[in-house]
Protein backbone atom coordinates (compact mmCIF):
# COMPACT_ATOMS: atom_id res chain seq x y z
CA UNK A 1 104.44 109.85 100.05
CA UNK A 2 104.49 109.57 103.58
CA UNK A 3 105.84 106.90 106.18
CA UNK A 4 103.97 106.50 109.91
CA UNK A 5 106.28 103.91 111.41
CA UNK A 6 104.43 103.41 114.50
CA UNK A 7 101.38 104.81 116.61
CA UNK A 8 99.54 105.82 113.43
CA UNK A 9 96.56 107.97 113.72
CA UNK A 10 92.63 106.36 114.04
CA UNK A 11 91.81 106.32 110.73
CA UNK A 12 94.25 103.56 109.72
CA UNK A 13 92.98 99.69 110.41
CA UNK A 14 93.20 96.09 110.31
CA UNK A 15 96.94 96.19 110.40
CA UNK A 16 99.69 96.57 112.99
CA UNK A 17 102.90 97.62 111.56
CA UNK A 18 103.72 100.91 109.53
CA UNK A 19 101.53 102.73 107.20
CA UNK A 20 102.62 104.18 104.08
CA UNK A 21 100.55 106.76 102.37
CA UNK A 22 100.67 107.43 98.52
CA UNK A 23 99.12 110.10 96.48
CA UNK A 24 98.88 110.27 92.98
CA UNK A 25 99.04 113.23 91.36
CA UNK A 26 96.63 114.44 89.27
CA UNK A 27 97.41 114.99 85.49
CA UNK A 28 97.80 118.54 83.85
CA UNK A 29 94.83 120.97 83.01
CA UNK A 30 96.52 123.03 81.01
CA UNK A 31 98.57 121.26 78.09
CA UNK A 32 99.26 117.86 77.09
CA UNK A 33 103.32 116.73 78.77
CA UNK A 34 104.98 113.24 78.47
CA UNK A 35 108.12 112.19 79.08
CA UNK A 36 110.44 108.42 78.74
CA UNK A 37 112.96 106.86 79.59
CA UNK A 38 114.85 103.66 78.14
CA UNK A 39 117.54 101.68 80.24
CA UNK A 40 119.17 98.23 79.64
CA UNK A 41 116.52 95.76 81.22
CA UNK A 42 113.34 98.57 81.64
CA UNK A 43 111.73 101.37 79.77
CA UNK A 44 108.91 103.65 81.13
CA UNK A 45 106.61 106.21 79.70
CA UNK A 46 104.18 108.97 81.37
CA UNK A 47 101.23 111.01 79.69
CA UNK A 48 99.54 113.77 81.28
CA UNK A 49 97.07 115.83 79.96
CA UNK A 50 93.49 117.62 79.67
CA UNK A 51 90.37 116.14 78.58
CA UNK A 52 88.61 119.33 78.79
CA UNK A 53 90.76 122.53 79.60
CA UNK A 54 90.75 123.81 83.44
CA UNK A 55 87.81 121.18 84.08
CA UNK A 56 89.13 117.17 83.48
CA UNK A 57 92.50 115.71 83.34
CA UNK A 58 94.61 112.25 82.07
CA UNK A 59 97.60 110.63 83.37
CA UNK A 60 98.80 107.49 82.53
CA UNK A 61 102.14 105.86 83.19
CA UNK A 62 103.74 102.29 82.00
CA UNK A 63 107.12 100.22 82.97
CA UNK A 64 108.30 96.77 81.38
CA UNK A 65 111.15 95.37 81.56
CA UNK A 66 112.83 93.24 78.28
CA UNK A 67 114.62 90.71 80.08
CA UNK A 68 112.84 87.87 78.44
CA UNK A 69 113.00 89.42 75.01
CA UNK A 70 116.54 90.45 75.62
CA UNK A 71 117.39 86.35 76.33
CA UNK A 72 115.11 85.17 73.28
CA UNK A 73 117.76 84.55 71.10
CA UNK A 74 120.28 82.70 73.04
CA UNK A 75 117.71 79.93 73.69
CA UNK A 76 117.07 76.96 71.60
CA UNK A 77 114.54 74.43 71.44
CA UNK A 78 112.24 76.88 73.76
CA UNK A 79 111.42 80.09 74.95
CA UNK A 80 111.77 81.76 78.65
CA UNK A 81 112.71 84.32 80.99
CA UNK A 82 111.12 87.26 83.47
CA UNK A 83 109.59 90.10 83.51
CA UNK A 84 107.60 92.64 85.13
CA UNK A 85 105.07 95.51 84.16
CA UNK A 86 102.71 97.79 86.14
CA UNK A 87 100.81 100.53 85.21
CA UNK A 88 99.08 103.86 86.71
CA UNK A 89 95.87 105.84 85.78
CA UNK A 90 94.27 108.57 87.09
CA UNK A 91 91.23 110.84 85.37
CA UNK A 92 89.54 113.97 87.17
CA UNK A 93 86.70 115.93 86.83
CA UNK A 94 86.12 119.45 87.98
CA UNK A 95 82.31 119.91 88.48
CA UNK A 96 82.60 123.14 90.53
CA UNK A 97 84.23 124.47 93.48
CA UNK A 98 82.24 121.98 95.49
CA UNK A 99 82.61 119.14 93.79
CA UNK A 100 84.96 116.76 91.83
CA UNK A 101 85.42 112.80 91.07
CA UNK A 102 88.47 111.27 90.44
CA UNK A 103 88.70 107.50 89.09
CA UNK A 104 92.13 105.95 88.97
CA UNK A 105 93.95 102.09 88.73
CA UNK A 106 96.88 100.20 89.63
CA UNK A 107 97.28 97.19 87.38
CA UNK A 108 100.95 95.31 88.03
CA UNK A 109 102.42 91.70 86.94
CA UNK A 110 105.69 89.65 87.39
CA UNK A 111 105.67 86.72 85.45
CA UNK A 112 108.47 83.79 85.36
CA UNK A 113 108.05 81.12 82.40
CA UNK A 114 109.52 78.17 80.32
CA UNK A 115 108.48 77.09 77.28
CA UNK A 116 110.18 73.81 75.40
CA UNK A 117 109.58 71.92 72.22
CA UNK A 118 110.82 68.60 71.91
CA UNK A 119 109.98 65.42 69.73
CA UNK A 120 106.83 66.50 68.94
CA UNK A 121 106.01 67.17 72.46
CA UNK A 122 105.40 70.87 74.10
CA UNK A 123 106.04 71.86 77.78
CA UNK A 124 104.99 75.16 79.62
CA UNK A 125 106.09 76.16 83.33
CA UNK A 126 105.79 79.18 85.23
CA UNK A 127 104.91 81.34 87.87
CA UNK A 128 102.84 84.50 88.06
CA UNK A 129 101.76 87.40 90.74
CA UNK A 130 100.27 90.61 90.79
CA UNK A 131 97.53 93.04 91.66
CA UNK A 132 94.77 95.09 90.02
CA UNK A 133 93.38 97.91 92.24
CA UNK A 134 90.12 100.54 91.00
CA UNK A 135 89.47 103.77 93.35
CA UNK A 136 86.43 106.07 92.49
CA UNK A 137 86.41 108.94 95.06
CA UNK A 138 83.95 111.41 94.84
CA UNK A 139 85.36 115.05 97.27
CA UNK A 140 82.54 117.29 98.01
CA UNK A 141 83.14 120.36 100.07
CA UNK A 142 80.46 121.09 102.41
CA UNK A 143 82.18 124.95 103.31
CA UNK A 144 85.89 126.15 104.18
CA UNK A 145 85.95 123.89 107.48
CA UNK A 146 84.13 120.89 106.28
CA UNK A 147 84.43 118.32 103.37
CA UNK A 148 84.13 114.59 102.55
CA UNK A 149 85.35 111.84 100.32
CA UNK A 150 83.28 108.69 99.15
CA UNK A 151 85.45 105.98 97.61
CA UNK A 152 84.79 102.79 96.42
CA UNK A 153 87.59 100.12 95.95
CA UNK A 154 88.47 97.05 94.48
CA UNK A 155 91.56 95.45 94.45
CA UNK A 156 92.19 91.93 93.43
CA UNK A 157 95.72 90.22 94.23
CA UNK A 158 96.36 86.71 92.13
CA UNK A 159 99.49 84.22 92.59
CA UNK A 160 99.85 81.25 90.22
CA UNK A 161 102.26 78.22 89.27
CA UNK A 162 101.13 76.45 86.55
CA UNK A 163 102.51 73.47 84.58
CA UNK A 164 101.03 71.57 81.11
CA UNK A 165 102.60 69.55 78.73
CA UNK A 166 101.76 67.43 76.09
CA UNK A 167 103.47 64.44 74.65
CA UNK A 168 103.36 63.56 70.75
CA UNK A 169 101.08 60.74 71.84
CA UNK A 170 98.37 62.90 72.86
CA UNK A 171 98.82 62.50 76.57
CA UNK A 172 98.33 65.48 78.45
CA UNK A 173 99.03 66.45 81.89
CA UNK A 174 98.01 70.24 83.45
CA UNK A 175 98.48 70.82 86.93
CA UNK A 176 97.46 75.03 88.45
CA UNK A 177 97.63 75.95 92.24
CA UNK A 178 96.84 79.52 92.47
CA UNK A 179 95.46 81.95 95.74
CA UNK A 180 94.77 85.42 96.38
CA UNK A 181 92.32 87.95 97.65
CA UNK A 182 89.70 90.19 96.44
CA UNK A 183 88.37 93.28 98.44
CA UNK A 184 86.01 95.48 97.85
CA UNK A 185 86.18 98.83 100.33
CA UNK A 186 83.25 101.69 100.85
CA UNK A 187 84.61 104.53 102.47
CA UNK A 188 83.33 107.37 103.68
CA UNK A 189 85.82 110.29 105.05
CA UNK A 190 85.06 113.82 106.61
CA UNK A 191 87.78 116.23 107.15
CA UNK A 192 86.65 119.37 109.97
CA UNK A 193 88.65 122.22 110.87
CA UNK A 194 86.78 124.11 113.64
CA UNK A 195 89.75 126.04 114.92
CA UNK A 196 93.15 126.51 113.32
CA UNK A 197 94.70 124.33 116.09
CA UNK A 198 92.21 121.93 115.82
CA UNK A 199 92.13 119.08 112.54
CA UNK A 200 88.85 116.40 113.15
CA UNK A 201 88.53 113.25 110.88
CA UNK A 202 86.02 111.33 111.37
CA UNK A 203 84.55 108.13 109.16
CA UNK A 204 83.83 104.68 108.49
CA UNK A 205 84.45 102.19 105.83
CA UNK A 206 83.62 98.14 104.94
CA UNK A 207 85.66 95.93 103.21
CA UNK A 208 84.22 92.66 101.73
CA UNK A 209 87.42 89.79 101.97
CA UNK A 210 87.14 87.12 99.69
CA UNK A 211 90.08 84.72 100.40
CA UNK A 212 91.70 82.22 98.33
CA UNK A 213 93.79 80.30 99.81
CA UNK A 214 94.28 77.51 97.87
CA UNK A 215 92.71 76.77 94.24
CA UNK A 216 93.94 73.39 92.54
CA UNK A 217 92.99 72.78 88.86
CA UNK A 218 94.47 68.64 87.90
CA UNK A 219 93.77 67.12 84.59
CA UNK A 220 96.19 63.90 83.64
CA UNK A 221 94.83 61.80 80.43
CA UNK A 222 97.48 59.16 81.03
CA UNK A 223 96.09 58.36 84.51
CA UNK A 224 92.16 59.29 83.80
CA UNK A 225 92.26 61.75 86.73
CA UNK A 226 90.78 65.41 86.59
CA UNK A 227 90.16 67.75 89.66
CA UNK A 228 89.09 70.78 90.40
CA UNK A 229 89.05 71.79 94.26
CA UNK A 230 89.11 75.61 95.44
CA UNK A 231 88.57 77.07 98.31
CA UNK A 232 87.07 80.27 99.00
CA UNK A 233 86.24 82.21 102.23
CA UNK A 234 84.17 85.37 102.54
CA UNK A 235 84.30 88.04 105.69
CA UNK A 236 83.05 91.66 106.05
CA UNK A 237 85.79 93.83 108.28
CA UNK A 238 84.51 97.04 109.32
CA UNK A 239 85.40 100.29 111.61
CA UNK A 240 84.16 103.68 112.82
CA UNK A 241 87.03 106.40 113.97
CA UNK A 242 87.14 109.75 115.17
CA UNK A 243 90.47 111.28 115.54
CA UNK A 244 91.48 114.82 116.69
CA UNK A 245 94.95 116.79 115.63
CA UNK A 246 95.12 119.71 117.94
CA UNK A 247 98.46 121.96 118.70
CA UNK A 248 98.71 123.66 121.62
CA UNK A 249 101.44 125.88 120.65
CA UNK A 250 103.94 126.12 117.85
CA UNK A 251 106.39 123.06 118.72
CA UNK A 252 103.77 120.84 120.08
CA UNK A 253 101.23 118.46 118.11
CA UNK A 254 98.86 115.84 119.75
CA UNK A 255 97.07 113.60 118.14
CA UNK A 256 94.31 111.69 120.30
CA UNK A 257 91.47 109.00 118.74
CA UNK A 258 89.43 106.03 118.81
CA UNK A 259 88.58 103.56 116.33
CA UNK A 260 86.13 100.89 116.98
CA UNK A 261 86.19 97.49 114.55
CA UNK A 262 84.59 94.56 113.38
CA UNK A 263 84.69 91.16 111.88
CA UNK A 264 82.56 88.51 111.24
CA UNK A 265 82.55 85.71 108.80
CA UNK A 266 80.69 82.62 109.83
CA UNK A 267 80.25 81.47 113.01
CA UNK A 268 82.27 84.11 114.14
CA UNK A 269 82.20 88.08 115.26
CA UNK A 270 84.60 90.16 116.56
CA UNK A 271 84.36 93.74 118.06
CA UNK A 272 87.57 95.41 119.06
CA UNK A 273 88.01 99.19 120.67
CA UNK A 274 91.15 100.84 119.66
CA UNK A 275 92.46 104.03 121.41
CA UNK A 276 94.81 106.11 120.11
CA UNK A 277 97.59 108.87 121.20
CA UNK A 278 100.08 110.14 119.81
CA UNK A 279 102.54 113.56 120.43
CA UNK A 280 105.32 115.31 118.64
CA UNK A 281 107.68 118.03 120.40
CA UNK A 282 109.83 119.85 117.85
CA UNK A 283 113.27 120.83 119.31
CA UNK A 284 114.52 122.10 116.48
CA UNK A 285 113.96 122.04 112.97
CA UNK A 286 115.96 118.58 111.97
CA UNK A 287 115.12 116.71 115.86
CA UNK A 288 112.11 116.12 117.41
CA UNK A 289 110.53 113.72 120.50
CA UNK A 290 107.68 111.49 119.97
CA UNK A 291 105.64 109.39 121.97
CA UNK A 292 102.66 106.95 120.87
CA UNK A 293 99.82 104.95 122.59
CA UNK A 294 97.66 102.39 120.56
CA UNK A 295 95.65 99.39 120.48
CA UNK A 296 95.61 97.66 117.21
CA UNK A 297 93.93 94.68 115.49
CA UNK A 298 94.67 92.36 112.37
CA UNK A 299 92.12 90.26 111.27
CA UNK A 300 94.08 88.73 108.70
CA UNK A 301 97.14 86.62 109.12
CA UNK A 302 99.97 85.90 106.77
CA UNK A 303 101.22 82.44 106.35
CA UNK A 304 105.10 82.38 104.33
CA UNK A 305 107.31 79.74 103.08
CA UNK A 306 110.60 81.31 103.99
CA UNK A 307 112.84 78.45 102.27
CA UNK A 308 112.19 78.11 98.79
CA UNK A 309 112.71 81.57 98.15
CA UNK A 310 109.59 82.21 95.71
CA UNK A 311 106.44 84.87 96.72
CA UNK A 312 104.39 82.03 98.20
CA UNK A 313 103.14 84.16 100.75
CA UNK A 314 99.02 83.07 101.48
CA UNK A 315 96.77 85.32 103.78
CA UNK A 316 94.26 84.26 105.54
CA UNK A 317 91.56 85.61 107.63
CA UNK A 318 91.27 84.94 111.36
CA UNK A 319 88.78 82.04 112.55
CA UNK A 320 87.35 81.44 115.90
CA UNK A 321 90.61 79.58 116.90
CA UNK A 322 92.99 81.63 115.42
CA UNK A 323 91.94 84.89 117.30
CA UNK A 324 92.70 88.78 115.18
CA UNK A 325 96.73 89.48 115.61
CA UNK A 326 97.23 91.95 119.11
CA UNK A 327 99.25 93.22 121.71
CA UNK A 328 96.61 91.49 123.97
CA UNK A 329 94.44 88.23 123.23
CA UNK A 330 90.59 88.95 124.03
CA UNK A 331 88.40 85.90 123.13
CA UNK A 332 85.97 86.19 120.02
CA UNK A 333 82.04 87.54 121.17
């Protein structure tokens, strides 16, 4: 895991606050491992593994919490509670020194809900959010100074509050609002080292956006209404980078790029350069000085609800009125 907290390098995009980078590790080759643990409100369980010895490898690892099964018995007439579970996945493949694929997942849920019984009648409640996320990468080394990695990505974030009920009559009333976004990413990645004080990286990648900011599902028997309005909005955000890590001497790293992006969705298109600079002097081994240069660009905006308290957060994409998020304002082209 690593933090960049400002002035991060040209690779990184469409955002301008910190970057945090996470690597999962890859499961074991040699013999099957596992290990557990169980606390009051959580428990959580990881399984490693080969598939074939020294060539493919598992891991997989789970967390729940038991809040809402912990609470089940002290509630009459009903059921209710919270709770929470993600899991990870990762498989590898080994096809030679050159080559290897890795497919892994991200799949995580909170959930809130009521649930009450009364006089024949039933009434649900609740409020769910979460995110699935795929990654196939494919790493394929070209020699010792040169190698690439292809990934395709998908990654689907949902939020939902739901209500339904039905009254011994038959009268039912359902009311769903729900948004999120779905992006898929192609990225291609290569990694040079001509010199030992020289690191290149160099790519591009495309994300498809589909936004949903607002999805509305209405059915009330009583008053002979039923609606169904959602909202969708599709863009394409892409860049090209080239970025350079070179250290002069021992204490001293520089790192120097430029990433150029793009936007468009209809009746709009934006193109946006964005240098970068960066340098690190080490005085010793616990204090260093930095200094940063760069021009960034969000094309997506968020829009938060910051007094109820709940994860109502909705993004949306930028429109030709509402120009990308930046130090500077440049009109669309």
């Amino acid at each position: 895991m690593e933090l960049t907290k400002g002035g991060f390098p040209a690779r990184f995009g469409g955002r301008l606050s910190s970057v945090l980078e996470m690597t999962m590790k890859e499961g074991n080759k040699e013999k099957l491992h596992g290990e557990a643990g169980i606390g009051l409100i959580a428990s959580r369980l990881t399984l490693e593994g080969p598939l074939k010895k020294n060539k493919s490898s598992f891991l997989i690892s789970g967390r729940r919490t038991y809040a809402d099964a912990l609470a089940r018995p002290f509630i009459r007439n009903g059921d209710g509670g919270y709770y929470f579970y993600d899991l990870n996945a990762k498989v590898n493949y080994d096809f030679g020194r050159r080559n290897k694929l890795y497919l892994s997942g991200y799949f995580g849920r909170d959930r809130f809900f009521i649930r009450e019984r009364a006089d024949g009648g039933r009434f649900r409640a609740g409020i769910d959010w979460g995110n699935a996320t795929g990654t196939l990468r494919w790493n394929h080394l070209f020699s010792e100074k040169l190698f690439t990695n292809t990934s395709l990505i998908f990654t689907d974030y949902r939020f939902k509050i739901y209500e339904t009920s039905k009254e011994s009559n038959g009268d039912e009333f359902s009311l769903r609002y729900s948004s999120g976004i779905r992006d898929i990413t192609l990225k291609h990645d290569y990694d040079f080292f001509p010199t030992p004080r020289h690191f290149i990286k160099f790519g591009l990648a495309s994300t498809m956006h589909r936004f949903t900011p607002s999805a509305i599902v209405l059915k009330d028997t009583q008053a002979g209404e039923q609606r169904r309005e959602v909202e969708t909005i599709d863009v394409v955000e892409s860049g090209v980078y080239l970025e350079d890590t070179y250290k002069p001497f021992a204490k001293m790293k520089v790192n120097a790029g430029i990433r150029l992006s793009h936007f468009a969705g209809k009746n709009m298109n934006y193109f946006r350069g964005e240098p970068r600079l960066a340098a690190a002097y080490s005085l010793a081994d616990d204090l260093s000085v930095k200094a940063s240069y760069a021009r960034m660009n969000q094309y997506v905006h968020l829009m938060s609800n910051t007094g109820i308290g709940l994860p109502t957060d909705l993004w949306v994409p930028s429109t030709p009125e509402i120009a990308p998020s930046n130090p500077v304002r440049l009109p669309p082209v």
